[in-house]
C-alpha atoms as a PDB file:
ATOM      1  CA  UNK A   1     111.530 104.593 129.275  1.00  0.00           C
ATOM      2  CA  UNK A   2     113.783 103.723 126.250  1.00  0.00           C
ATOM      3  CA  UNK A   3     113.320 105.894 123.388  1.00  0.00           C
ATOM      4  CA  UNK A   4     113.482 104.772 120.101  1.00  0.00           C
ATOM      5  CA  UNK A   5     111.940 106.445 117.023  1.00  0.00           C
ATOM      6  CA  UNK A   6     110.001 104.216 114.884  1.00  0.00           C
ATOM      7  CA  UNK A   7     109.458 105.274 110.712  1.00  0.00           C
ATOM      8  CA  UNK A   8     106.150 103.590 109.344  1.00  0.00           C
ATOM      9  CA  UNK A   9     106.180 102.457 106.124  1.00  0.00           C
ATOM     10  CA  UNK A  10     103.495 103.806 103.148  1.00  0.00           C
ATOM     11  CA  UNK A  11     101.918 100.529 104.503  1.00  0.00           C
ATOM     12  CA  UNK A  12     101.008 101.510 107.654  1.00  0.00           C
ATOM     13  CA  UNK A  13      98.910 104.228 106.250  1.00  0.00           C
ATOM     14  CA  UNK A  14      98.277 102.572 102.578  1.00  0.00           C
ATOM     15  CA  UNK A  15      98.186  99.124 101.564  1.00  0.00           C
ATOM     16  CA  UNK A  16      98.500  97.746  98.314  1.00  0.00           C
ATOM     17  CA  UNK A  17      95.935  97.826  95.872  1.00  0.00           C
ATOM     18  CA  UNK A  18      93.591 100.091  98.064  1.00  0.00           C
ATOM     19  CA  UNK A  19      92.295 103.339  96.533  1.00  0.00           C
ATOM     20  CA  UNK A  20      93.811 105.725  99.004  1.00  0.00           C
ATOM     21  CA  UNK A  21      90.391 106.663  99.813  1.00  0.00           C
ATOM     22  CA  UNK A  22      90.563 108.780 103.391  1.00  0.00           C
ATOM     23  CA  UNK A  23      88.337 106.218 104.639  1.00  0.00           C
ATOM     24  CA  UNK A  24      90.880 103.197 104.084  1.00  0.00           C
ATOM     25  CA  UNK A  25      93.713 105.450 105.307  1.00  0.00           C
ATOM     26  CA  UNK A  26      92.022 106.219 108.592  1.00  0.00           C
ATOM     27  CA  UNK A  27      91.399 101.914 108.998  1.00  0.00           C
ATOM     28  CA  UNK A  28      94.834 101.532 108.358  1.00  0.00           C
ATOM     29  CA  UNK A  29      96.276 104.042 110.634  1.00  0.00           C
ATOM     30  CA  UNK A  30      93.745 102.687 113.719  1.00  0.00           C
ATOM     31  CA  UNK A  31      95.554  99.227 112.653  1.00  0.00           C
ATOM     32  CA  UNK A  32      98.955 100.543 113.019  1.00  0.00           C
ATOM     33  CA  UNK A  33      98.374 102.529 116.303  1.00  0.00           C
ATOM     34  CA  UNK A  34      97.382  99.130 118.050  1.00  0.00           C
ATOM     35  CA  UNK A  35     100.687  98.109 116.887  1.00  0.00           C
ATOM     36  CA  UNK A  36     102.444 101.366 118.483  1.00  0.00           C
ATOM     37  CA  UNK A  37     100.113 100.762 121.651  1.00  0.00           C
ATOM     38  CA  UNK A  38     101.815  97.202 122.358  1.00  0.00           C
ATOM     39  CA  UNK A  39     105.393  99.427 122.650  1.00  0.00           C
ATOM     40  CA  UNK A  40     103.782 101.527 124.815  1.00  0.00           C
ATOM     41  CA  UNK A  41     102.714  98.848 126.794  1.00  0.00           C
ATOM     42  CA  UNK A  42     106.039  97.427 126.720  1.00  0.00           C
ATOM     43  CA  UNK A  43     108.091  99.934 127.871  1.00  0.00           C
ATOM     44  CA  UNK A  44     109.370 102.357 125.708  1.00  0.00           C
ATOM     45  CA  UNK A  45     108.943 106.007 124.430  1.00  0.00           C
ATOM     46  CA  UNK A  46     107.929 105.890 120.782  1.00  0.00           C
ATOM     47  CA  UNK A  47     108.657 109.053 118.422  1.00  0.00           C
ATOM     48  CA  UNK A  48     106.813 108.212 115.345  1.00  0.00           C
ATOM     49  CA  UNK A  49     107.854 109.208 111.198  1.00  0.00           C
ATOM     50  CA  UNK A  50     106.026 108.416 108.798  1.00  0.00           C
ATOM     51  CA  UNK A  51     105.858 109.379 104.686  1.00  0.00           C
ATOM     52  CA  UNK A  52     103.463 110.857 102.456  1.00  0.00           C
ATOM     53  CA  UNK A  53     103.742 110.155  99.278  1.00  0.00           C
ATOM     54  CA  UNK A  54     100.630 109.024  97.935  1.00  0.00           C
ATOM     55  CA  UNK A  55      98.821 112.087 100.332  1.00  0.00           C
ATOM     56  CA  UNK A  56     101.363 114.717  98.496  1.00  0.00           C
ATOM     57  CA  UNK A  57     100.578 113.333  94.949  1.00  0.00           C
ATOM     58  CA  UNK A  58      96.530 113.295  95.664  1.00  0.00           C
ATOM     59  CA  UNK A  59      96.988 117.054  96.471  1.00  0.00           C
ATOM     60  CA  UNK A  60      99.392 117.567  93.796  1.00  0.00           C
ATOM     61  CA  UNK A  61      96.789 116.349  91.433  1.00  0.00           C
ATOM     62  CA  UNK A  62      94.044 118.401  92.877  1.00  0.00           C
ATOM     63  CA  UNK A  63      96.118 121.337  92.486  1.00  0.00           C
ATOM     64  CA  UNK A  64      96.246 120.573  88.668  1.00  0.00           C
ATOM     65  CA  UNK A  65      92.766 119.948  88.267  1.00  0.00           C
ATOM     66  CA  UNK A  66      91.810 123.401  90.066  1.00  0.00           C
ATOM     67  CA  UNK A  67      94.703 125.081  88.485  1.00  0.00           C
ATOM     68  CA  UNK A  68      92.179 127.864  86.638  1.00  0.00           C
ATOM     69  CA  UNK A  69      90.027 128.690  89.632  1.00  0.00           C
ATOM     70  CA  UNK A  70      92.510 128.184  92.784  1.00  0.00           C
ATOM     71  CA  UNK A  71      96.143 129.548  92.374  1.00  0.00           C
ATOM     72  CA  UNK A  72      98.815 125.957  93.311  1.00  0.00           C
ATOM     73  CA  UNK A  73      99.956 125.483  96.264  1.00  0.00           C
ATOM     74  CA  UNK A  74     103.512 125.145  96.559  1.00  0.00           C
ATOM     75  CA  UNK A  75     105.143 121.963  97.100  1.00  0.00           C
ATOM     76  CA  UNK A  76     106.733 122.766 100.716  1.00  0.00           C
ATOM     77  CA  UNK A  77     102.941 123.348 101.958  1.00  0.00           C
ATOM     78  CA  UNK A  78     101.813 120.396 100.395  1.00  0.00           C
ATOM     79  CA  UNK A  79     104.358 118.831 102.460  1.00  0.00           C
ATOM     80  CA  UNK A  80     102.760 121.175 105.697  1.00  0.00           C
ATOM     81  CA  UNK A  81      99.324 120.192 104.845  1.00  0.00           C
ATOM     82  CA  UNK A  82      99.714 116.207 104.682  1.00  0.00           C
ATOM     83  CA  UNK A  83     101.874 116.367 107.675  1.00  0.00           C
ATOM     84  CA  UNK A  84      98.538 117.685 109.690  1.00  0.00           C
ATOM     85  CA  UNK A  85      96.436 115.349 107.851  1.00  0.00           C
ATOM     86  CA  UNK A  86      98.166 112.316 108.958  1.00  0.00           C
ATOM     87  CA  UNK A  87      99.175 113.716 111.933  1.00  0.00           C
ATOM     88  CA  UNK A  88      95.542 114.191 112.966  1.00  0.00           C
ATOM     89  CA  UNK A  89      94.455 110.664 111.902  1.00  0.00           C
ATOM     90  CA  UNK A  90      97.661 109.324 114.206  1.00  0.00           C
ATOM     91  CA  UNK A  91      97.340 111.109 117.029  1.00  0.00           C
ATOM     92  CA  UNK A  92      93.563 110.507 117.752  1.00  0.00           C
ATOM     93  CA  UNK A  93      93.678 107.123 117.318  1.00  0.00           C
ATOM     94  CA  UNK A  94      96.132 106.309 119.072  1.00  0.00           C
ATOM     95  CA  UNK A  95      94.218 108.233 121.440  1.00  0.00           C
ATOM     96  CA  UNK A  96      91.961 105.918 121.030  1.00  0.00           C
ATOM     97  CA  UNK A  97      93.848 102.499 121.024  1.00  0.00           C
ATOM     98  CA  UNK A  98      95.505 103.992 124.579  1.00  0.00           C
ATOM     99  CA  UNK A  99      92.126 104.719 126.086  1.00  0.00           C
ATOM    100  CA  UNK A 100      90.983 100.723 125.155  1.00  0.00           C
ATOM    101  CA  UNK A 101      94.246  99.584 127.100  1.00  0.00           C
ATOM    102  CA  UNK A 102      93.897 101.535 129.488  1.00  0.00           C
ATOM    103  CA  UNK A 103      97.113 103.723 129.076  1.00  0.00           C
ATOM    104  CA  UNK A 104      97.494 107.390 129.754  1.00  0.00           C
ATOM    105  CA  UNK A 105      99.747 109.108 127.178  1.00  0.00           C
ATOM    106  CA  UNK A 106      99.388 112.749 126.041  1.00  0.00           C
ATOM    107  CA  UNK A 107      99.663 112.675 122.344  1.00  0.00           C
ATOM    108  CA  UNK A 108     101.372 115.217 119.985  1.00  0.00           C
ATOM    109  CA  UNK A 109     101.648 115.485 116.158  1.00  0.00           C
ATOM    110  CA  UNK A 110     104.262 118.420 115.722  1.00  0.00           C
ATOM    111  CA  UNK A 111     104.417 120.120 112.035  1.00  0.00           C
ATOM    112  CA  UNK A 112     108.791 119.857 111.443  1.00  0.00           C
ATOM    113  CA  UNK A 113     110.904 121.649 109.437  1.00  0.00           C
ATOM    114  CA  UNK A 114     113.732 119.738 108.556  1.00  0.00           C
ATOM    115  CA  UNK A 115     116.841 121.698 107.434  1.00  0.00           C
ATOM    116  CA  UNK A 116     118.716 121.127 104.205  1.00  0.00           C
ATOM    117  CA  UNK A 117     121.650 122.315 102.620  1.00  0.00           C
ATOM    118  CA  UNK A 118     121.532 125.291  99.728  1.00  0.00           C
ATOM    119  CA  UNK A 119     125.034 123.618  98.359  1.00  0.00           C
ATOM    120  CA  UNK A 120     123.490 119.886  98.430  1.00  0.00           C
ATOM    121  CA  UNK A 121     124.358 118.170  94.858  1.00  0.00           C
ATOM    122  CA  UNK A 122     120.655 117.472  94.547  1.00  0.00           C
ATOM    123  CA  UNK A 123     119.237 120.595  93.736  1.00  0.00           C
ATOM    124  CA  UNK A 124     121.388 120.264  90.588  1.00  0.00           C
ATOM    125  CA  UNK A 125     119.875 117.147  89.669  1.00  0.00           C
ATOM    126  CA  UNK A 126     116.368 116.598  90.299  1.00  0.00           C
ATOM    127  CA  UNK A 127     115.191 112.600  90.632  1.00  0.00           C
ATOM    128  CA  UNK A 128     112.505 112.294  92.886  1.00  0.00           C
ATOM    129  CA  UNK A 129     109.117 112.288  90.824  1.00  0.00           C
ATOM    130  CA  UNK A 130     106.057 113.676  92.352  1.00  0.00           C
ATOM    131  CA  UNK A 131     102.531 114.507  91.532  1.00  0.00           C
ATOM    132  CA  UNK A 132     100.152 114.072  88.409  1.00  0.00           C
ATOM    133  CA  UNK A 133     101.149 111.953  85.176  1.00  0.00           C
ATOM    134  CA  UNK A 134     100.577 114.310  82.360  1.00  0.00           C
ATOM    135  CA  UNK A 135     101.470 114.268  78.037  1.00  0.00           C
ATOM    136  CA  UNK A 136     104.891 114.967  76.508  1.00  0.00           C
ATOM    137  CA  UNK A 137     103.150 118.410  75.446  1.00  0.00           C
ATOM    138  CA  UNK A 138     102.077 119.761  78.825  1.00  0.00           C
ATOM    139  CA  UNK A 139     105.328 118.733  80.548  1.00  0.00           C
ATOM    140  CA  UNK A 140     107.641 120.298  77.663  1.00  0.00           C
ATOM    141  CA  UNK A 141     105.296 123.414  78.126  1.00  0.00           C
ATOM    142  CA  UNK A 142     105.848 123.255  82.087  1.00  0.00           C
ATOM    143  CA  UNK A 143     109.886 122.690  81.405  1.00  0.00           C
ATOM    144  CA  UNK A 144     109.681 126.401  79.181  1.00  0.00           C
ATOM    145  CA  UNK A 145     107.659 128.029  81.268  1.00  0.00           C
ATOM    146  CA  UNK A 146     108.604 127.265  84.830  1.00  0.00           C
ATOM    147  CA  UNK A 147     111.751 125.805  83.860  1.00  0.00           C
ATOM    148  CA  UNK A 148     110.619 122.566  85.877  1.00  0.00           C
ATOM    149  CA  UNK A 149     112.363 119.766  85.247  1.00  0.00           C
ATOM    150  CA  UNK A 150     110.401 116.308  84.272  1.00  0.00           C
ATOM    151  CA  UNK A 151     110.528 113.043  82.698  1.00  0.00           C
ATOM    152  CA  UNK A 152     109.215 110.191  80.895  1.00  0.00           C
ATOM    153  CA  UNK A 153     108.456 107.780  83.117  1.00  0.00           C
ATOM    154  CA  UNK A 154     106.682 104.631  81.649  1.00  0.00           C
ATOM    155  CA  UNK A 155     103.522 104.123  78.958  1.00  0.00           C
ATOM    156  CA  UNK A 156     101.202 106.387  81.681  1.00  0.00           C
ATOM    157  CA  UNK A 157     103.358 109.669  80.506  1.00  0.00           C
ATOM    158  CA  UNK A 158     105.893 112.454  82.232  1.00  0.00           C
ATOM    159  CA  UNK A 159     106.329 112.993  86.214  1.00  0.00           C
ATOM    160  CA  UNK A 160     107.698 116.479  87.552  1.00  0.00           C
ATOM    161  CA  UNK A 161     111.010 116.007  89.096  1.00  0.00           C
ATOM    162  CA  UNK A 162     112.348 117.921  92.537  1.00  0.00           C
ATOM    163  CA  UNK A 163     115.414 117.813  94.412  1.00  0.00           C
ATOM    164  CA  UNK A 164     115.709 115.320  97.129  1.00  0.00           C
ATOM    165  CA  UNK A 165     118.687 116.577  99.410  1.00  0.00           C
ATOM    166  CA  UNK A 166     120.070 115.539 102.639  1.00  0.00           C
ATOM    167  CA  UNK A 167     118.356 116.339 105.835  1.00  0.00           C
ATOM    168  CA  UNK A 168     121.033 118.409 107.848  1.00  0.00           C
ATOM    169  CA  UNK A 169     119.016 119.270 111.044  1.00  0.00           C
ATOM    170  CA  UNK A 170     116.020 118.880 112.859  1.00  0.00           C
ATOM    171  CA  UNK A 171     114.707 122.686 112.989  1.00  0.00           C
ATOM    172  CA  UNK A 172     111.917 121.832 116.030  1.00  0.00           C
ATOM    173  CA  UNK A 173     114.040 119.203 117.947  1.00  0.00           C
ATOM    174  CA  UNK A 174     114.243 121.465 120.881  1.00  0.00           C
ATOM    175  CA  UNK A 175     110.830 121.392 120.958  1.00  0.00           C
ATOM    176  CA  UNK A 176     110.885 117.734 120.473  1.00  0.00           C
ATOM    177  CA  UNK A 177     113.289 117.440 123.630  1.00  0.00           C
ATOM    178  CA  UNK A 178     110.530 119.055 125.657  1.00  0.00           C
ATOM    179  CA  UNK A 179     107.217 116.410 124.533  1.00  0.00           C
ATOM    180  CA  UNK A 180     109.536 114.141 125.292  1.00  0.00           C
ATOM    181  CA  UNK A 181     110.809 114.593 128.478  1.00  0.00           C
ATOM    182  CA  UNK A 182     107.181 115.877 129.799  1.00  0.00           C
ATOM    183  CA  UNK A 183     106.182 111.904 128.417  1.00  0.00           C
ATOM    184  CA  UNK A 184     104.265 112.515 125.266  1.00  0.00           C
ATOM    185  CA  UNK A 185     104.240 110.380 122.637  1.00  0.00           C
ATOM    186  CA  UNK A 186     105.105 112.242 119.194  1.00  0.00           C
ATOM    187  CA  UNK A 187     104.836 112.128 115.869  1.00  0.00           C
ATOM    188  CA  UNK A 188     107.220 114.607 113.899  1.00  0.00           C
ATOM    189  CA  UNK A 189     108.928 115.072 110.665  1.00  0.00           C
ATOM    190  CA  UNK A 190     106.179 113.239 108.782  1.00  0.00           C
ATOM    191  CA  UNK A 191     106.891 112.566 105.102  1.00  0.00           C
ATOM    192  CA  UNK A 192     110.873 113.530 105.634  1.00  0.00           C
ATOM    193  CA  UNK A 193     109.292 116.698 107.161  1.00  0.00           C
ATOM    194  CA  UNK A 194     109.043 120.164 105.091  1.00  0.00           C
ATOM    195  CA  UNK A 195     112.888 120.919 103.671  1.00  0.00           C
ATOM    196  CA  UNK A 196     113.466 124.551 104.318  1.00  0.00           C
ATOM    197  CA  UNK A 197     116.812 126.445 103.890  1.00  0.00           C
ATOM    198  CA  UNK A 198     118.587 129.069 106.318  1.00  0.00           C
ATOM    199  CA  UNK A 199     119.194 132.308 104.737  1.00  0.00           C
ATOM    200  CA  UNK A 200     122.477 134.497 105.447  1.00  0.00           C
ATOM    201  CA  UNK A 201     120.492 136.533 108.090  1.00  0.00           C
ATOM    202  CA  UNK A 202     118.946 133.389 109.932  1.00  0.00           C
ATOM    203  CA  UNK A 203     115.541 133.518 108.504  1.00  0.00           C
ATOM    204  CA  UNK A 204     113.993 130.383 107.668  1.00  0.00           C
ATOM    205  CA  UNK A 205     112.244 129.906 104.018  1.00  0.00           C
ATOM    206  CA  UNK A 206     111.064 126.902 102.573  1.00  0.00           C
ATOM    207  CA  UNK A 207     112.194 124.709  99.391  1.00  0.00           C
ATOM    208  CA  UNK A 208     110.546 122.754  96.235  1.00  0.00           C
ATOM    209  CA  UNK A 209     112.174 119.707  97.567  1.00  0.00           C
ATOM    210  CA  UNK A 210     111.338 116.433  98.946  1.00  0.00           C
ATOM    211  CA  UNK A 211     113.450 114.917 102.392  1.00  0.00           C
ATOM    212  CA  UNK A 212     113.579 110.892 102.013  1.00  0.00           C
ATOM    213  CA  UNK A 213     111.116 110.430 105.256  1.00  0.00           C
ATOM    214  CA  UNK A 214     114.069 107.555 105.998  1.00  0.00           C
ATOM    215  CA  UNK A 215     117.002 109.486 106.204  1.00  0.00           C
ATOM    216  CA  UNK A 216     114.824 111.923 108.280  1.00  0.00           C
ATOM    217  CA  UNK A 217     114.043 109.401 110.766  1.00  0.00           C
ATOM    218  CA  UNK A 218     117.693 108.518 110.741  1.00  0.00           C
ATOM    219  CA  UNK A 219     118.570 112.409 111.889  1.00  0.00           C
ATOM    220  CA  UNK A 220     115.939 112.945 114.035  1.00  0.00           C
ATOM    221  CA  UNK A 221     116.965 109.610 116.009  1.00  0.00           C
ATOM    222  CA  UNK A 222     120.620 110.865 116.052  1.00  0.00           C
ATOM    223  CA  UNK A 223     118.893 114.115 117.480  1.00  0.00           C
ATOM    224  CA  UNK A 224     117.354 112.615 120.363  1.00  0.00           C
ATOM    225  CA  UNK A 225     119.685 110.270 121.427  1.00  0.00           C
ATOM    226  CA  UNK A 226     117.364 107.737 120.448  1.00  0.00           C
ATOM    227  CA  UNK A 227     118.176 104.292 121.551  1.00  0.00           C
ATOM    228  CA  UNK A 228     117.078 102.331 118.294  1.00  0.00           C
ATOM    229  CA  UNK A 229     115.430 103.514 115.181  1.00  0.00           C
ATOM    230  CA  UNK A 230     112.963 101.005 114.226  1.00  0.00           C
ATOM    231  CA  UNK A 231     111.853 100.993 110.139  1.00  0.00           C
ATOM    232  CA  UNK A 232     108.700  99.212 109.604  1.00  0.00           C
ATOM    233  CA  UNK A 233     107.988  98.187 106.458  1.00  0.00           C
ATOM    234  CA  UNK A 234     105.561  95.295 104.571  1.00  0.00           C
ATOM    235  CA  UNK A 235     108.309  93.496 103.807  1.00  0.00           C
ATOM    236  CA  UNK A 236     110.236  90.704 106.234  1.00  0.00           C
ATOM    237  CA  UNK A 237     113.319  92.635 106.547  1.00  0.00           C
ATOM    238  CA  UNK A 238     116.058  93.254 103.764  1.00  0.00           C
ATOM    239  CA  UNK A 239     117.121  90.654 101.091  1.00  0.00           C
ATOM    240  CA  UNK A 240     119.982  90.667  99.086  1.00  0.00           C
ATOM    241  CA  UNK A 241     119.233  88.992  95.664  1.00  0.00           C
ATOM    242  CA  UNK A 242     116.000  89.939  95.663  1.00  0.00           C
ATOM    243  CA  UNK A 243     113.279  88.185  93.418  1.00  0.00           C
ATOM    244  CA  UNK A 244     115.742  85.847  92.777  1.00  0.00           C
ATOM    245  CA  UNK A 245     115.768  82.325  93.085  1.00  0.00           C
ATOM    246  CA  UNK A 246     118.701  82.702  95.592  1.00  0.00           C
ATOM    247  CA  UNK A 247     117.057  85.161  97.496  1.00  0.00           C
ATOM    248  CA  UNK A 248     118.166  85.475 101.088  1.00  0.00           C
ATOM    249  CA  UNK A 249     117.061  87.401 104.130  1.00  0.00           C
ATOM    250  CA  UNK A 250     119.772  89.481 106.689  1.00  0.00           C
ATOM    251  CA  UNK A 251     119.234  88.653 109.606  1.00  0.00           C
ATOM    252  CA  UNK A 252     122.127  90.897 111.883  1.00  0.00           C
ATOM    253  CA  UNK A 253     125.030  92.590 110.247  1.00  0.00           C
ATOM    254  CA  UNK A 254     127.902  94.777 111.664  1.00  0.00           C
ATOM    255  CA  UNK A 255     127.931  98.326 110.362  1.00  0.00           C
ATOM    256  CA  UNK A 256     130.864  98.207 108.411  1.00  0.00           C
ATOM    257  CA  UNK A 257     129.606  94.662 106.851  1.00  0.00           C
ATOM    258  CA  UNK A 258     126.385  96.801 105.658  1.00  0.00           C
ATOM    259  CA  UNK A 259     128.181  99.424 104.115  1.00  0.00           C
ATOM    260  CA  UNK A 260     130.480  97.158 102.287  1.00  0.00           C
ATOM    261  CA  UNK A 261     126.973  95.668 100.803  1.00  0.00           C
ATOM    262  CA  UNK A 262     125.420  98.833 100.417  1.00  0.00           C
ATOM    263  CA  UNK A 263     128.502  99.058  97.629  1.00  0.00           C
ATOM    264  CA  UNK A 264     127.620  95.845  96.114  1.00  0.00           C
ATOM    265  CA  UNK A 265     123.403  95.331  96.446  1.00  0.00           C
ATOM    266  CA  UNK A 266     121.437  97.174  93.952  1.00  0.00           C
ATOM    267  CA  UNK A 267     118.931  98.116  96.671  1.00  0.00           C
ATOM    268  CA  UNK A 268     116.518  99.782  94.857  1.00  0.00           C
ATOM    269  CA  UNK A 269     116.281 103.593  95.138  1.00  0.00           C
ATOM    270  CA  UNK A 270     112.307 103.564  95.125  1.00  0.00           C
ATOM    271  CA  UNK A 271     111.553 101.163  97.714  1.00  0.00           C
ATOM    272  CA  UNK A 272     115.022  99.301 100.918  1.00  0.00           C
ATOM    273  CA  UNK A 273     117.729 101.596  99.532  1.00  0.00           C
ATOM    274  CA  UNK A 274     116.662 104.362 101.463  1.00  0.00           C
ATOM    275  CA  UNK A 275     116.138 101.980 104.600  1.00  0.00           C
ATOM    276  CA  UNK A 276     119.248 100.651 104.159  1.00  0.00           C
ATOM    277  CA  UNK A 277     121.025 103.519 103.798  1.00  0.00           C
ATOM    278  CA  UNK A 278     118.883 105.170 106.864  1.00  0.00           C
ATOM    279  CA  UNK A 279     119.819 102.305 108.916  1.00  0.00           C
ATOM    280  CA  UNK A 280     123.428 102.538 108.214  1.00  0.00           C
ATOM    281  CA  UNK A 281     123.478 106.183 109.036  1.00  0.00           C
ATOM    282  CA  UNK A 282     122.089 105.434 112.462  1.00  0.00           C
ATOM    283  CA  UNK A 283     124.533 103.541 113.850  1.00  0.00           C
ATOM    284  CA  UNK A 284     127.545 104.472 111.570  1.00  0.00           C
ATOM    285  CA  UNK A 285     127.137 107.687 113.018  1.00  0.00           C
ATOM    286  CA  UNK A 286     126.989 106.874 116.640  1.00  0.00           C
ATOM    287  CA  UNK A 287     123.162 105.246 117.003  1.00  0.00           C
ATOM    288  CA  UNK A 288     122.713 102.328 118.922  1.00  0.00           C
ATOM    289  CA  UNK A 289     121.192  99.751 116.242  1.00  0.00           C
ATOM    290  CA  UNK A 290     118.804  99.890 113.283  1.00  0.00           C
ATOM    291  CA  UNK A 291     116.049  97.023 113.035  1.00  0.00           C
ATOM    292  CA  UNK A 292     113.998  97.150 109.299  1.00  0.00           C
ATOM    293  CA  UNK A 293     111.168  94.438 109.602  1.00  0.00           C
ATOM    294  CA  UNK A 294     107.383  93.828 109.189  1.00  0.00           C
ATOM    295  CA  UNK A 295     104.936  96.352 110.714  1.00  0.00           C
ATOM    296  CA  UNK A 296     103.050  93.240 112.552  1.00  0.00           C
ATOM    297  CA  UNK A 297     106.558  92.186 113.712  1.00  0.00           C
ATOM    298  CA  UNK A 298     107.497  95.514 115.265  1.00  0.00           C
ATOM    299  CA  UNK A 299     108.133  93.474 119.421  1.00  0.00           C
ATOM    300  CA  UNK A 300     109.700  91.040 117.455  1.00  0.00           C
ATOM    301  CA  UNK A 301     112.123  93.218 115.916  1.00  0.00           C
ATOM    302  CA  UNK A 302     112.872  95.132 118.816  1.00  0.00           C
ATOM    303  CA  UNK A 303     113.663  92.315 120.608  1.00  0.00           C
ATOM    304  CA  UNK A 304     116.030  91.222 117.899  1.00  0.00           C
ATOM    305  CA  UNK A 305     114.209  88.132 117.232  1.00  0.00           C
ATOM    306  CA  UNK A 306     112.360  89.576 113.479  1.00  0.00           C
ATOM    307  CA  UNK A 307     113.897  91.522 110.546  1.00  0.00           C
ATOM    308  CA  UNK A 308     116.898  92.875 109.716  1.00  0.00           C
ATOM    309  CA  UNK A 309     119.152  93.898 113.204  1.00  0.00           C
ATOM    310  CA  UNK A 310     122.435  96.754 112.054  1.00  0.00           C
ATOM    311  CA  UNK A 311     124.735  96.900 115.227  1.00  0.00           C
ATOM    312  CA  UNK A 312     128.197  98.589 115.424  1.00  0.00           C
ATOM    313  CA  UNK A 313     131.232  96.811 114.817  1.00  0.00           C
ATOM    314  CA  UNK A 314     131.732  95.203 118.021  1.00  0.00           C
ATOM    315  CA  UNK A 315     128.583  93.252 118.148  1.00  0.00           C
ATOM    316  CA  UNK A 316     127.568  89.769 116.063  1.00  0.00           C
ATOM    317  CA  UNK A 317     128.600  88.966 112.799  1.00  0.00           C
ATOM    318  CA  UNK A 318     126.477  88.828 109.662  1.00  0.00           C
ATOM    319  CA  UNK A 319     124.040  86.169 109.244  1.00  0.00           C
ATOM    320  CA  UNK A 320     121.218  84.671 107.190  1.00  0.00           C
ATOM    321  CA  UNK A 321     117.774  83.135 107.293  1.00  0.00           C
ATOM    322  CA  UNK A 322     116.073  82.157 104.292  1.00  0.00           C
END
């Protein structure tokens, strides 16, 4: 079986303009899995990513609004606890979806600690903003007291700000190793996975950090020897000039013609830089190739025929379709 790791987008468990009730996440996620089911089908040994964000923030918000009977929970088991939340909702339906074709898989969401780097630039500048929207008053009170670090982020108020460092190391990817080669289909280092740090005598602690769940799935692919990592987004693939009356779809690109864009495309940092940059990673750093396409294109893309295909240098040149 080929092995290729496969990050699903926020859409995948969240679409646009939905409430993020568990309800329509649960829909979604039974969507997605007959998606996964068709790879299955056609061959090869998925190892599933996926992110968190909007999971994080709901429990980041309920740990403000029960601040004064509850004590907070810190952001590293936040990570934890929507890892097993969406890791449940995965695994049994794709359960599920396998059982209605007919497919025996074991299934297996693992809880991964994803190692980071005490020296990383980003603890010393916090960007990524997480959790409840609250006034100028409460956040200046947080930034004296806890000596948090937050920002004003548009007319709806200030956003706590964490580190977002590199992902060094997959912690469980021995573990990993084994699912795999007893044939389970896995689903690890959801939502980047929880960032911890290893101390001077080899214990393991955890951070107040957030792992882009791209550049995870970019490690953990390197880890495993994947053949491709497959991003799956709810976009076509990646566009340079985007929103723009010249805007133009990749369709296959060398590594070294990516990076040379990556220095000249605003991608934005919220929503296909960290794709991008994911994607280059891959194969700059020994992968096979990186495909970034449409969830409901996922064969497609695989098979080179949808999205956006990275390759190393010895493969096509760049092209376009509009």
């Amino acid at each position: 079986m080929k092995r290729i790791v496969v990050a699903l987008g926020g859409n995948a468990i969240l679409r646009a303009k939905q409430l993020s009730s568990y309800e329509e996440q649960f829909d979604n996620v039974r969507r997605t899995c007959r998606q996964i089911v068709e790879l299955i089908a056609g061959g090869y040994q998925p190892i599933f990513t996926h992110g968190n964000g909007p999971q994080v923030g709901n429990l980041l918000i309920q740990n403000e609004a029960a601040s004064a009977l509850v004590p907070e929970v810190p952001l590293d088991v936040c990570g934890a606890e929507t890892q097993g939340q969406i890791g449940y909702m995965i695994q049994q339906a794709l359960r599920n979806e396998l059982h209605a074709a007919r497919l025996v898989r074991p299934v297996v969401s693992l809880l991964t600690q994803v190692l980071v780097d005490a020296d990383d630039p980003a603890f010393a500048q916090p960007v990524k903003p997480i959790g409840p929207f609250l006034s100028e008053e409460v956040a200046e009170q947080r930034m004296r007291d806890k000596r948090e670090t937050w920002a004003h982020v548009d007319a709806r108020g200030w956003r706590k700000l964490v580190p977002s460092p590199q992902p060094v190391g997959i912690v469980d990817v021995e573990v990993i190793h084994a699912l795999l080669d007893a044939g389970a289909v896995v689903v690890a280092c959801g939502g980047g996975g929880v960032p911890v740090l290893r101390r001077p005598d080899g214990q393991l602690r955890g951070v107040e950090a957030v792992v882009d769940k791209d550049l995870a799935a970019a490690r953990l692919a390197l880890d495993i020897h994947a053949e491709t990592l497959l991003i799956l987004t709810d976009v076509p693939g990646v566009a340079v000039n985007f929103g723009k009356s010249n805007e133009r779809y990749l369709r296959r690109l060398t590594v070294t013609e990516l990076g040379t864009l990556l220095v000249q495309e605003p991608f934005s940092a919220g929503s296909m830089g960290p794709k991008v940059r994911a994607a280059y990673r891959f194969v700059h750093d020994g992968g096979g190739r990186a495909t970034i396409c449409a969830l409901d294109d996922a064969i497609a893309g695989l098979e080179g025929k949808a999205g956006t295909v990275v390759v190393p240098d010895d493969a096509m040149q760049l092209s376009f379709h509009p």
